[in-house]
Protein backbone atom coordinates (compact mmCIF):
# COMPACT_ATOMS: atom_id res chain seq x y z
CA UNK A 1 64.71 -38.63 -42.13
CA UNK A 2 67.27 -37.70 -45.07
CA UNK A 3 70.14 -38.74 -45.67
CA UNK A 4 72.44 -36.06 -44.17
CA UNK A 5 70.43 -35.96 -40.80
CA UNK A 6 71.42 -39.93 -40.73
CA UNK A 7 74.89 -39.82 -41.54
CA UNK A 8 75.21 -37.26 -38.36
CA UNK A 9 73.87 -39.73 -35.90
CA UNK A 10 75.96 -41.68 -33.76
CA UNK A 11 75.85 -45.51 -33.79
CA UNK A 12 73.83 -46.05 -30.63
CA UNK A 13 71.71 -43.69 -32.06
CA UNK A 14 71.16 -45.04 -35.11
CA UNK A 15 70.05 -48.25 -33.36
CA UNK A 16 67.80 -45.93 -30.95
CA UNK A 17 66.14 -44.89 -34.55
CA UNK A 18 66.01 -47.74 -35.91
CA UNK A 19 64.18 -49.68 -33.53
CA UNK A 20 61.83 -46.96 -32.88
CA UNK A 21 60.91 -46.99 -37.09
CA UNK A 22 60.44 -50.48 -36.65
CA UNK A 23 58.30 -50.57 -33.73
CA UNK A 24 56.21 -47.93 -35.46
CA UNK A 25 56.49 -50.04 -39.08
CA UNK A 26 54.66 -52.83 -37.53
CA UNK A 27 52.06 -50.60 -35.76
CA UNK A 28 51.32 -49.23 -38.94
CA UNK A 29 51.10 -52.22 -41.06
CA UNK A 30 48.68 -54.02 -38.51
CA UNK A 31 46.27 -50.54 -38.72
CA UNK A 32 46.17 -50.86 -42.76
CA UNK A 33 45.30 -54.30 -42.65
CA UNK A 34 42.60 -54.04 -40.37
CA UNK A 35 41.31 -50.78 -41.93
CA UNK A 36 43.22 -48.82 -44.81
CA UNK A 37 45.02 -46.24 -43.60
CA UNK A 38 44.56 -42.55 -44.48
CA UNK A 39 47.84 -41.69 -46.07
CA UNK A 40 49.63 -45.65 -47.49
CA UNK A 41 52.67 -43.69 -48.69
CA UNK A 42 53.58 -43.37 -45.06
CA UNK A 43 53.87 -47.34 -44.88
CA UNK A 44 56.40 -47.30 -48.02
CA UNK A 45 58.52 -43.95 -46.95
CA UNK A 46 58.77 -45.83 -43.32
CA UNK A 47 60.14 -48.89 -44.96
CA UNK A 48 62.82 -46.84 -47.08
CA UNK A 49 63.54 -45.05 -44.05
CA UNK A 50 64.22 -48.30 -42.20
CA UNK A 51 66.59 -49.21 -45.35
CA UNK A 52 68.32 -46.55 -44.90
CA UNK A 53 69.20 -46.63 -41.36
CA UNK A 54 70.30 -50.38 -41.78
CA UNK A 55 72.37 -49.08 -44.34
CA UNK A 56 74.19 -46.60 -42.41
CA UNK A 57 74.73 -48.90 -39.16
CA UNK A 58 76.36 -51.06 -41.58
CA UNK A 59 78.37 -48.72 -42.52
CA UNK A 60 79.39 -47.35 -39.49
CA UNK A 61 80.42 -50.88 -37.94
């Protein structure tokens, strides 16, 4: 997600997102350790995007 789409959301939202990018953070972590995954990028942009929605709940509360 950017940046601008993020700052739109609403705060129960923004947990709704976040816990979903977490849930699928972990799913994709266990699949690359038991065999690499196609695309690894996906594992770091997923992590920044996590970042960033912690940073805007923060900010919102």
């Amino acid at each position: 997600m950017k940046n601008a789409d993020i700052k739109n959301l609403s705060k129960e939202d923004l947990i709704n997102q976040l816990a979903e990018a977490q849930a699928n953070y972990s799913k994709l972590k266990l699949a690359h350790r038991i065999s690499p995954v196609e695309n690894p990028i996906q594992i770091r942009d997923l992590r920044r995007s996590i970042a960033r929605l912690n940073t805007e709940l923060t900010n919102k509360q």
